[in-house]
PDB file of N, CA and C in Angstrom:
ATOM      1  N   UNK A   1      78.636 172.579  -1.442  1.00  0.00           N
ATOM      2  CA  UNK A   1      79.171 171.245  -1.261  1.00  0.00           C
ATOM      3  C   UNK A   1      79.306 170.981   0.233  1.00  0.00           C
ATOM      4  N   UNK A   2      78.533 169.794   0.424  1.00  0.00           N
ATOM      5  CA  UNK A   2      79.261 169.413   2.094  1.00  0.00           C
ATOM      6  C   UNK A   2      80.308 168.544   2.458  1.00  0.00           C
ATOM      7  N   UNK A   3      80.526 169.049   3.740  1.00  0.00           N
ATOM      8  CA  UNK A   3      82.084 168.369   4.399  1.00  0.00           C
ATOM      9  C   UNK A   3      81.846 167.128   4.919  1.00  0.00           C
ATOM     10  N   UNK A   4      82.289 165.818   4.294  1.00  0.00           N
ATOM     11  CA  UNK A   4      82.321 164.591   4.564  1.00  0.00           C
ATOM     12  C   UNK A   4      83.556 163.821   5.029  1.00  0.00           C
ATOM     13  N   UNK A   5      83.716 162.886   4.873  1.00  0.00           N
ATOM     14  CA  UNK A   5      84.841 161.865   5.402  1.00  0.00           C
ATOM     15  C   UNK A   5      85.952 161.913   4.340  1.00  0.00           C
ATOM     16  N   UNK A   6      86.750 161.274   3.714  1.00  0.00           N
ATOM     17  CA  UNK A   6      87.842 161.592   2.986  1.00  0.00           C
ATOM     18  C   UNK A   6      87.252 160.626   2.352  1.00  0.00           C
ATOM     19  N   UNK A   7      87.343 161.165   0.674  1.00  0.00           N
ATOM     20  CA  UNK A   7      87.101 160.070   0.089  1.00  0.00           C
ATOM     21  C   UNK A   7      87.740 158.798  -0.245  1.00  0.00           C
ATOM     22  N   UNK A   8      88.401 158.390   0.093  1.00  0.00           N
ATOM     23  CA  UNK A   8      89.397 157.264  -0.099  1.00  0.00           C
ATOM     24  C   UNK A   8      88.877 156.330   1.054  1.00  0.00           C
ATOM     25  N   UNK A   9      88.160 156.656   2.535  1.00  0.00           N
ATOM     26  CA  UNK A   9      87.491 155.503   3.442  1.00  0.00           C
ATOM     27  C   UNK A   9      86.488 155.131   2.725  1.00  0.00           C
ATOM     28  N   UNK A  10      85.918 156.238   2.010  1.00  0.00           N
ATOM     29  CA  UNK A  10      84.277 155.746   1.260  1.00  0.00           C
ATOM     30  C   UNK A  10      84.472 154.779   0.152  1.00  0.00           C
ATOM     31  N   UNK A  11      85.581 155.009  -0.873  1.00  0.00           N
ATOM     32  CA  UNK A  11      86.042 154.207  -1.729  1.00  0.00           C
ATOM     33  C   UNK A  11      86.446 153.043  -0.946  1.00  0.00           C
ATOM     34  N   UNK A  12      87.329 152.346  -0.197  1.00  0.00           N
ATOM     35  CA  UNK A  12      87.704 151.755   0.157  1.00  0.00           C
ATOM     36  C   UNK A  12      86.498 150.539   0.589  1.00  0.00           C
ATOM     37  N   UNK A  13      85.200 151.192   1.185  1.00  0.00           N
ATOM     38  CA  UNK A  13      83.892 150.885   1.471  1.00  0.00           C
ATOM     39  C   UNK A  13      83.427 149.912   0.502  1.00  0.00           C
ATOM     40  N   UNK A  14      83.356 150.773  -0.271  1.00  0.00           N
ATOM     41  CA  UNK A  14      82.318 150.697  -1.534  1.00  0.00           C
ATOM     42  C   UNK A  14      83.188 149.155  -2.699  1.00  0.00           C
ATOM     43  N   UNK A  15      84.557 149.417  -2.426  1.00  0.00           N
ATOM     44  CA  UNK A  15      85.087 147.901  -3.096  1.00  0.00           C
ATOM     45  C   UNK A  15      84.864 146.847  -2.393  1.00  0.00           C
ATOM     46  N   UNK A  16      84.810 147.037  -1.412  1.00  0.00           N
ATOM     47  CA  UNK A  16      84.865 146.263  -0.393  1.00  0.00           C
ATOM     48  C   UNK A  16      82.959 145.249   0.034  1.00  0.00           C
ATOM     49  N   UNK A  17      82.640 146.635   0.224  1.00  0.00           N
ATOM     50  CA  UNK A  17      80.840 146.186   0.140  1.00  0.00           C
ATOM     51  C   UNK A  17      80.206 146.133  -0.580  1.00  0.00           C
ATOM     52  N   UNK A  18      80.505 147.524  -1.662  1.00  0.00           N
ATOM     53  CA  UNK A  18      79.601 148.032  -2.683  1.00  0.00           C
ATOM     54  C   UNK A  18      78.510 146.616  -3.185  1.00  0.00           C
ATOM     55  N   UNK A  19      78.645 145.479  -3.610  1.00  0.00           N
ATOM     56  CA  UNK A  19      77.965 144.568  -3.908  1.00  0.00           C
ATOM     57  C   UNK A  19      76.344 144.348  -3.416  1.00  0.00           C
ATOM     58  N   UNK A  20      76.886 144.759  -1.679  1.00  0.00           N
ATOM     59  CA  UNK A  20      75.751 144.323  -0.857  1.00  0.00           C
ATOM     60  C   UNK A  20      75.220 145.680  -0.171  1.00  0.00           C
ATOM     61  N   UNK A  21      75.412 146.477   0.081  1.00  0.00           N
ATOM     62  CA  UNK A  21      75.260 147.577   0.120  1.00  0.00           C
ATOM     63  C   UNK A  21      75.567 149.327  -0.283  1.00  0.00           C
ATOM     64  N   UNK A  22      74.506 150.007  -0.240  1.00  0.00           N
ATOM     65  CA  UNK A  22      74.719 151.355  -1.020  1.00  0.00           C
ATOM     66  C   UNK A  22      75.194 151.946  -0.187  1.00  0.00           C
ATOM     67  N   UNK A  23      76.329 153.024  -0.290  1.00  0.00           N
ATOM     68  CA  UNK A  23      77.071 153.432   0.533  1.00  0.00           C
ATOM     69  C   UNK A  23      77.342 155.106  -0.065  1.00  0.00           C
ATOM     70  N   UNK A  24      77.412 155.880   1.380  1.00  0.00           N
ATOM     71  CA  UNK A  24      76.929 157.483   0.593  1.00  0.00           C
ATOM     72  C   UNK A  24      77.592 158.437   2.068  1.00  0.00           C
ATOM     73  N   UNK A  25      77.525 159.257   1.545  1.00  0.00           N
ATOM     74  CA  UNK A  25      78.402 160.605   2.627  1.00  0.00           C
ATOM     75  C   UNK A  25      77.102 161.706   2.971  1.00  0.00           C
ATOM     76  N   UNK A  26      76.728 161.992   3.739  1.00  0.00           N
ATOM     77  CA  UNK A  26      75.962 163.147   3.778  1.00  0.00           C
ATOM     78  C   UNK A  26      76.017 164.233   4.639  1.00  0.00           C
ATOM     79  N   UNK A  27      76.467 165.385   4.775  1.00  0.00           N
ATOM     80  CA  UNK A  27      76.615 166.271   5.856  1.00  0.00           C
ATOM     81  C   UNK A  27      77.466 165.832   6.599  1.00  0.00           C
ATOM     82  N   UNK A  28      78.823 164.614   6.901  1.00  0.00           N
ATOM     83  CA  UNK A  28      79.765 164.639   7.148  1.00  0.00           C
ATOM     84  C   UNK A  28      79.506 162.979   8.343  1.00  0.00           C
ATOM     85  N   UNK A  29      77.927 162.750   7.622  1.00  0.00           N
ATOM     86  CA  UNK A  29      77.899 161.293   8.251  1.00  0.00           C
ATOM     87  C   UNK A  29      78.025 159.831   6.674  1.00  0.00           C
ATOM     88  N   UNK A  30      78.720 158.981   7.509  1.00  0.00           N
ATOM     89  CA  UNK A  30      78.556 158.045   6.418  1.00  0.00           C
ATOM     90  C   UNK A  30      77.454 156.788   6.653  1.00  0.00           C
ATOM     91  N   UNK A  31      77.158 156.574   5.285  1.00  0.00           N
ATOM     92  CA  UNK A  31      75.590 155.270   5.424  1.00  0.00           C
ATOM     93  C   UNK A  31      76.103 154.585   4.720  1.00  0.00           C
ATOM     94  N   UNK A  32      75.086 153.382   5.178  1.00  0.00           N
ATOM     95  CA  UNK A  32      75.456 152.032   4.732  1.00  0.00           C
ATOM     96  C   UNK A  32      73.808 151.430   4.197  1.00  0.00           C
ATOM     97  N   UNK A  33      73.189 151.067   3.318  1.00  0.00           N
ATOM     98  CA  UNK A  33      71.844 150.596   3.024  1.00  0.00           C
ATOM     99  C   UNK A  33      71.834 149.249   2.747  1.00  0.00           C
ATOM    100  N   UNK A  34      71.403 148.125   2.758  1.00  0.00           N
ATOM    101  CA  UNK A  34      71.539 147.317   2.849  1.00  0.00           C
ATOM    102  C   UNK A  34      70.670 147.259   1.126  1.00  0.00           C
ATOM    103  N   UNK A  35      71.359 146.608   0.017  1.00  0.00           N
ATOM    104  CA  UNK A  35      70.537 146.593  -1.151  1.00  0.00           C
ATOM    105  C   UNK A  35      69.496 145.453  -1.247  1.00  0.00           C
ATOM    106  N   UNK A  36      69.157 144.156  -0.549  1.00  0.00           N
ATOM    107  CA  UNK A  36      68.082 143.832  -0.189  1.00  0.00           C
ATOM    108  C   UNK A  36      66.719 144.167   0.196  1.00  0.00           C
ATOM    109  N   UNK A  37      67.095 145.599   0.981  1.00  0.00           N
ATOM    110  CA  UNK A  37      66.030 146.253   1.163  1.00  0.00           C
ATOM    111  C   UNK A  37      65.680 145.659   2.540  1.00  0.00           C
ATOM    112  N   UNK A  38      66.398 144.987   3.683  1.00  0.00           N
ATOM    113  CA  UNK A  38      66.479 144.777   4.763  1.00  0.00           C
ATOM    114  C   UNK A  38      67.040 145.360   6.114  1.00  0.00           C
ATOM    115  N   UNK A  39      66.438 145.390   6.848  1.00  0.00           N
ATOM    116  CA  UNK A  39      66.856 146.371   8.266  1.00  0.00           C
ATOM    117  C   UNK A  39      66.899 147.526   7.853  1.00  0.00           C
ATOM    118  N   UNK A  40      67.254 148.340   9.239  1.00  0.00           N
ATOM    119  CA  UNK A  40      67.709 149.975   8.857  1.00  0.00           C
ATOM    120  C   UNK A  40      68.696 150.298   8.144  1.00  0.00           C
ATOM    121  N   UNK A  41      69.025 151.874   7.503  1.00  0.00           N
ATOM    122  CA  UNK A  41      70.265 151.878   7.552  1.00  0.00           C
ATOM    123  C   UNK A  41      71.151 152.176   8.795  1.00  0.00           C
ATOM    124  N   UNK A  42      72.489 151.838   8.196  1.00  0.00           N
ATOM    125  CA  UNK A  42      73.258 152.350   9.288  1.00  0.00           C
ATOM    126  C   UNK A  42      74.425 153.333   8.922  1.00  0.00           C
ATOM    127  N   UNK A  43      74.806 153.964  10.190  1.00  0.00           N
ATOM    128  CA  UNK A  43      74.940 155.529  10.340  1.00  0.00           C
ATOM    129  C   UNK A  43      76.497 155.695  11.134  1.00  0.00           C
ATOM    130  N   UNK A  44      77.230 156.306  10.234  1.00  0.00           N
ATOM    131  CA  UNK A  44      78.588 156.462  11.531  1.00  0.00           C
ATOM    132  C   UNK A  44      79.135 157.576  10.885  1.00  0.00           C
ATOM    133  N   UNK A  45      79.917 158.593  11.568  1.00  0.00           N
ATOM    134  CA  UNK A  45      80.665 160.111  11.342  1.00  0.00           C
ATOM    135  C   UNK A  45      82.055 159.211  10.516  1.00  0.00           C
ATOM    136  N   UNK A  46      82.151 157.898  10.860  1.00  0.00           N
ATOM    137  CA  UNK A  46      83.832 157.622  10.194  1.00  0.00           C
ATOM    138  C   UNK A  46      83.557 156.573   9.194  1.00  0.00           C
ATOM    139  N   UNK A  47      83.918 156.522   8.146  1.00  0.00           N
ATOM    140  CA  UNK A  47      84.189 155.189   7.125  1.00  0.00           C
ATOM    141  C   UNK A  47      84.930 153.644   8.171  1.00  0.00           C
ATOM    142  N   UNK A  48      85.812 154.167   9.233  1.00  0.00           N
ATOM    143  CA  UNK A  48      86.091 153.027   9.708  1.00  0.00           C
ATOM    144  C   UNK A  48      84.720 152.734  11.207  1.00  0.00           C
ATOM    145  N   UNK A  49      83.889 153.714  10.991  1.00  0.00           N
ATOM    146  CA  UNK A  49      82.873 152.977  12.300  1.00  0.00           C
ATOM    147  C   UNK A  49      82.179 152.483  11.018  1.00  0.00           C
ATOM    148  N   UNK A  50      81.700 152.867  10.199  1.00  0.00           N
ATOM    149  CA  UNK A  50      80.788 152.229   9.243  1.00  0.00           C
ATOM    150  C   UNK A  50      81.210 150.749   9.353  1.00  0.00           C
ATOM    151  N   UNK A  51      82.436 150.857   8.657  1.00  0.00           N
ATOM    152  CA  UNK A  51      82.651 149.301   8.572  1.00  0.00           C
ATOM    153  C   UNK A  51      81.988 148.307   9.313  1.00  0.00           C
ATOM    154  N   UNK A  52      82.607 148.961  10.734  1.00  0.00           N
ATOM    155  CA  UNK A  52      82.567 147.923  11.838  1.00  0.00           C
ATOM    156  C   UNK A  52      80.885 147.630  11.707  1.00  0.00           C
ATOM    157  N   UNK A  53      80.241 148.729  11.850  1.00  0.00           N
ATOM    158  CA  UNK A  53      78.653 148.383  11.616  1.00  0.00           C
ATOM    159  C   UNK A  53      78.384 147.925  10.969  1.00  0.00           C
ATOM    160  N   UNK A  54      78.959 147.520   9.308  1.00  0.00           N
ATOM    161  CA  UNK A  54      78.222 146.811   7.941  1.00  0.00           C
ATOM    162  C   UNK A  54      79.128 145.442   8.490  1.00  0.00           C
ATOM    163  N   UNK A  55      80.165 145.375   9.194  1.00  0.00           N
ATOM    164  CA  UNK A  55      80.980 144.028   9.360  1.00  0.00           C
ATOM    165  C   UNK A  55      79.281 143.201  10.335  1.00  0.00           C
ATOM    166  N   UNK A  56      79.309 144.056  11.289  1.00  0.00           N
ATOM    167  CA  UNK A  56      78.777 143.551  12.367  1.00  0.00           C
ATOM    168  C   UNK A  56      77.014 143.217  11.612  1.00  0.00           C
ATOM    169  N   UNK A  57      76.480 144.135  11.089  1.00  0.00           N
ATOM    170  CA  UNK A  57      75.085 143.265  10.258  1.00  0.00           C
ATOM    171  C   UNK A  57      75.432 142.283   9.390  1.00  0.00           C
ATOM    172  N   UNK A  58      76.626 142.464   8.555  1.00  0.00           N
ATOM    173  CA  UNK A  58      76.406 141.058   7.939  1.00  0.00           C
ATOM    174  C   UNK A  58      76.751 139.793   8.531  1.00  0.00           C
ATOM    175  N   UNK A  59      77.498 140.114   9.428  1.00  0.00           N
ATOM    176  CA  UNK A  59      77.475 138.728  10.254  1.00  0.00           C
ATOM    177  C   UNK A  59      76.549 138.210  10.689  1.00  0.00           C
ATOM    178  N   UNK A  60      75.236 139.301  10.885  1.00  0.00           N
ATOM    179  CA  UNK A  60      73.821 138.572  11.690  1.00  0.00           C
ATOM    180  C   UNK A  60      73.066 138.354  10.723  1.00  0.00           C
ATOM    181  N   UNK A  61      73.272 138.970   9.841  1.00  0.00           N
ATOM    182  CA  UNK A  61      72.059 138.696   8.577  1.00  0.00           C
ATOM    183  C   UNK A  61      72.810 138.873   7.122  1.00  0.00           C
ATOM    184  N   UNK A  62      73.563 137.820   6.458  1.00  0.00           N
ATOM    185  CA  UNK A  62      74.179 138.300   5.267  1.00  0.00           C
ATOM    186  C   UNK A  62      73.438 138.964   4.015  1.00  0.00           C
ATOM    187  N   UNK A  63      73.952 139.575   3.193  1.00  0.00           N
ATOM    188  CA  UNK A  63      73.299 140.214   2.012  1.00  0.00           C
ATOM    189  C   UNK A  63      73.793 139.616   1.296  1.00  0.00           C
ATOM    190  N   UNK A  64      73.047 139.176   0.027  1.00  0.00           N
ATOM    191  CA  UNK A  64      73.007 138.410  -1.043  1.00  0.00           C
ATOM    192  C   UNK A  64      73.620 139.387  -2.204  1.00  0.00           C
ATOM    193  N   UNK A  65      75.117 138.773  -2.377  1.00  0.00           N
ATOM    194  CA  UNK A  65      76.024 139.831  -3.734  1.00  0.00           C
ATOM    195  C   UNK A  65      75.556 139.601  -5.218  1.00  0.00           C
ATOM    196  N   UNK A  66      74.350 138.909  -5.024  1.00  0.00           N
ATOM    197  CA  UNK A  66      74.126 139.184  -6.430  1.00  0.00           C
ATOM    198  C   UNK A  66      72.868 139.661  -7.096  1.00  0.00           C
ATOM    199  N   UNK A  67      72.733 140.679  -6.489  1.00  0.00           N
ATOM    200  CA  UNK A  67      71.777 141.655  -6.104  1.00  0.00           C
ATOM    201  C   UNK A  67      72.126 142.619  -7.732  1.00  0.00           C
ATOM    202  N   UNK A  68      70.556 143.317  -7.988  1.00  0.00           N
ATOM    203  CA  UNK A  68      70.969 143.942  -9.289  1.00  0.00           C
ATOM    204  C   UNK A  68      71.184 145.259  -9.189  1.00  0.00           C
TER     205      UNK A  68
END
């Protein structure tokens, strides 16, 4: 098993975004995928840098929540 972020930032994520993006822990970094299938993903060691990064793309390019 690998050492990630606490799960409760990732949860917190995932109510929060889950709609518009896939959101995942890996080796102790957290991602953000955009479920459109647009831009990169994005990449941060903390659930609260993630944010700021999924805050900061959807402000430039929103994702559509009704995505399947």
């Amino acid at each position: 098993m690998s050492a990630g972020p606490p799960p409760d930032g990732l949860d917190e994520l995932r109510h929060h975004w889950g709609e518009a993006y896939d959101i995942a822990a890996d080796d102790g970094v957290c991602t953000a995928t955009r479920k459109d299938g647009k831009g990169a993903a994005l990449a941060d060691p903390r659930p609260g840098g993630l944010r700021l990064r999924i805050q900061a793309g959807y402000a430039a390019m929103p994702v559509p929540r009704d995505l399947p």
